[in-house]
C-alpha atoms as a PDB file:
ATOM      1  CA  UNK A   1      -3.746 -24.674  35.309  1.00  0.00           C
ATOM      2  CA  UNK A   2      -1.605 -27.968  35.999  1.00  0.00           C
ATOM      3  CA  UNK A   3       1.239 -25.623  35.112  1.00  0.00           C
ATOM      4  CA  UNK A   4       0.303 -23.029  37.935  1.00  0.00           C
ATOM      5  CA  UNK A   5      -0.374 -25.697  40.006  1.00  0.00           C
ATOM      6  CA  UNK A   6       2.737 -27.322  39.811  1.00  0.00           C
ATOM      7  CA  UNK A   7       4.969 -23.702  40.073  1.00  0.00           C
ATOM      8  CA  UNK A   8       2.749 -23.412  43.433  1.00  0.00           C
ATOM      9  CA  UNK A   9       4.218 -27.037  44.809  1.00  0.00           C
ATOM     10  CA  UNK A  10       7.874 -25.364  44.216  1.00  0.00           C
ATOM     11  CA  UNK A  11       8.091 -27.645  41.016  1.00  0.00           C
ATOM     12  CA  UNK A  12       8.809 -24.575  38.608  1.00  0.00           C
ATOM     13  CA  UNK A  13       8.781 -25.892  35.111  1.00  0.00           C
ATOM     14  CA  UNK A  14      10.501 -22.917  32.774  1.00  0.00           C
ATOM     15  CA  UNK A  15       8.937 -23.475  29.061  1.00  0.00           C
ATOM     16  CA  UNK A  16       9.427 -21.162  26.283  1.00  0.00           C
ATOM     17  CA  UNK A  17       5.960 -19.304  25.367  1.00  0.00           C
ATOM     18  CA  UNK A  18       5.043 -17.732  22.311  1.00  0.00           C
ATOM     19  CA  UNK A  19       2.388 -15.016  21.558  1.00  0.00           C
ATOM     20  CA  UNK A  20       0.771 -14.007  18.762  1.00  0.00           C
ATOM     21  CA  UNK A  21      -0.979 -11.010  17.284  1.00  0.00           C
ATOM     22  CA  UNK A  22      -3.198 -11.769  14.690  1.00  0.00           C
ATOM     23  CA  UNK A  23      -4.885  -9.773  11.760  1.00  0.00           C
ATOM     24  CA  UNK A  24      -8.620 -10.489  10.914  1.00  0.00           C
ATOM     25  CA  UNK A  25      -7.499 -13.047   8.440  1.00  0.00           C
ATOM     26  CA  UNK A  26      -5.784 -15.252  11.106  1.00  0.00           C
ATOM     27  CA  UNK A  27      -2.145 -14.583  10.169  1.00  0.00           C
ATOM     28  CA  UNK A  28       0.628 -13.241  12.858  1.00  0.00           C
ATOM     29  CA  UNK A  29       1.234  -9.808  12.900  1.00  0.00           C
ATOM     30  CA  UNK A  30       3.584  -9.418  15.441  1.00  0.00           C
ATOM     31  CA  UNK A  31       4.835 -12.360  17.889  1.00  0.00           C
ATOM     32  CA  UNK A  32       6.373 -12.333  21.189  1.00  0.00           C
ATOM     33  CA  UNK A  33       8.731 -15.587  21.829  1.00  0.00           C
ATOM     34  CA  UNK A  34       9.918 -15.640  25.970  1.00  0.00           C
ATOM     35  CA  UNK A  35      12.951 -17.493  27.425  1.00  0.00           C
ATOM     36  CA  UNK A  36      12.217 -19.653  30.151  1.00  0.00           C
ATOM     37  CA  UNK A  37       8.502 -18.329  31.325  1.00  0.00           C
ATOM     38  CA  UNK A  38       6.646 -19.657  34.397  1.00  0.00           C
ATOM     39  CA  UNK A  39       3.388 -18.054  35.692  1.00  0.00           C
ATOM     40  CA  UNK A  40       3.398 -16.561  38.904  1.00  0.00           C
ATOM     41  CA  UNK A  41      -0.330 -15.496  38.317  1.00  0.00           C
ATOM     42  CA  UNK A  42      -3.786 -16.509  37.830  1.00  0.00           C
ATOM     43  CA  UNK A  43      -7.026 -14.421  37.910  1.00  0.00           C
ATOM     44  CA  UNK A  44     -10.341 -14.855  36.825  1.00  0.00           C
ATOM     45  CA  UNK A  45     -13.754 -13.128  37.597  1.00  0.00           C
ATOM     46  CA  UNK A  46     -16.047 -13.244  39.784  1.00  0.00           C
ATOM     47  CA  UNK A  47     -19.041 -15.205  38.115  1.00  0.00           C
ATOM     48  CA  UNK A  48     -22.102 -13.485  39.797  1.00  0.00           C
ATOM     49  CA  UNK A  49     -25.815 -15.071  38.688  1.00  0.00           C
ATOM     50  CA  UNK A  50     -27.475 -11.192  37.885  1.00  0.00           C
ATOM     51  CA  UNK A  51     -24.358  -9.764  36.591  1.00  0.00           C
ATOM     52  CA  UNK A  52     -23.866  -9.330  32.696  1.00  0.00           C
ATOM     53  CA  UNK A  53     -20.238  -9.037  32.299  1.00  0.00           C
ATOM     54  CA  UNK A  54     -18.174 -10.688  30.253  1.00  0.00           C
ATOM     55  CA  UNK A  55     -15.821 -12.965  31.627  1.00  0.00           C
ATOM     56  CA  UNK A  56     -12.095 -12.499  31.693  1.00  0.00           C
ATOM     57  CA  UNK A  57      -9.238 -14.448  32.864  1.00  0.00           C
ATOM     58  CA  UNK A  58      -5.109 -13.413  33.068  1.00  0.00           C
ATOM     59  CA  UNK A  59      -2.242 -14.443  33.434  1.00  0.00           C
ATOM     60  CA  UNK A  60       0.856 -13.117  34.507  1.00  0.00           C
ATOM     61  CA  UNK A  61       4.242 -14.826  33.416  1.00  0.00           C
ATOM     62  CA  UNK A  62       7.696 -14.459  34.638  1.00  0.00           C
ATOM     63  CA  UNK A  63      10.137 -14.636  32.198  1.00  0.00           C
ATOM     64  CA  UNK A  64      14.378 -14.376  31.698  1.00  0.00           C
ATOM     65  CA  UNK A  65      14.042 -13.424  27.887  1.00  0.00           C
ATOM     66  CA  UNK A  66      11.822 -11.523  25.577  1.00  0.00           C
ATOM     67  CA  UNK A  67      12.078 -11.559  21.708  1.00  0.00           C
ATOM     68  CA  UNK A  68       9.576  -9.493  19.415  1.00  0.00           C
ATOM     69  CA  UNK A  69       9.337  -9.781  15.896  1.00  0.00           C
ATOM     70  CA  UNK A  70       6.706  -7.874  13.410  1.00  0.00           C
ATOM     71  CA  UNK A  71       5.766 -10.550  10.587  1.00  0.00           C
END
């Protein structure tokens, strides 16, 4: 969140970000390294006292680099 914040006070940090797939055992399956990410995006749900839905937040990152790689 700092990191959003901070994009939205035209401070945009660019750190490299790396996701990973795993299997049911815990090791990476497949991982996605990007260049120079920032996110431009935050949503969450709307928390509602009689709803039963599970609660999901995104986020959407800008990046100027993608590398994938199947382990």
């Amino acid at each position: 969140w700092k990191w959003f914040s901070a994009v939205k006070m035209n401070t945009i940090k660019r750190v490299p970000v790396i996701i990973k797939l795993l299997d049911e055992a815990g090791k990476p399956t497949m991982t996605w390294t990007l260049q120079n990410a920032w996110p431009t995006k935050i949503t969450g749900t709307d928390l509602k006292a009689e709803g039963n839905e599970v609660a999901i937040e995104s986020i959407e990152l800008a990046h100027e680099g993608l590398v994938i790689s199947n382990t």
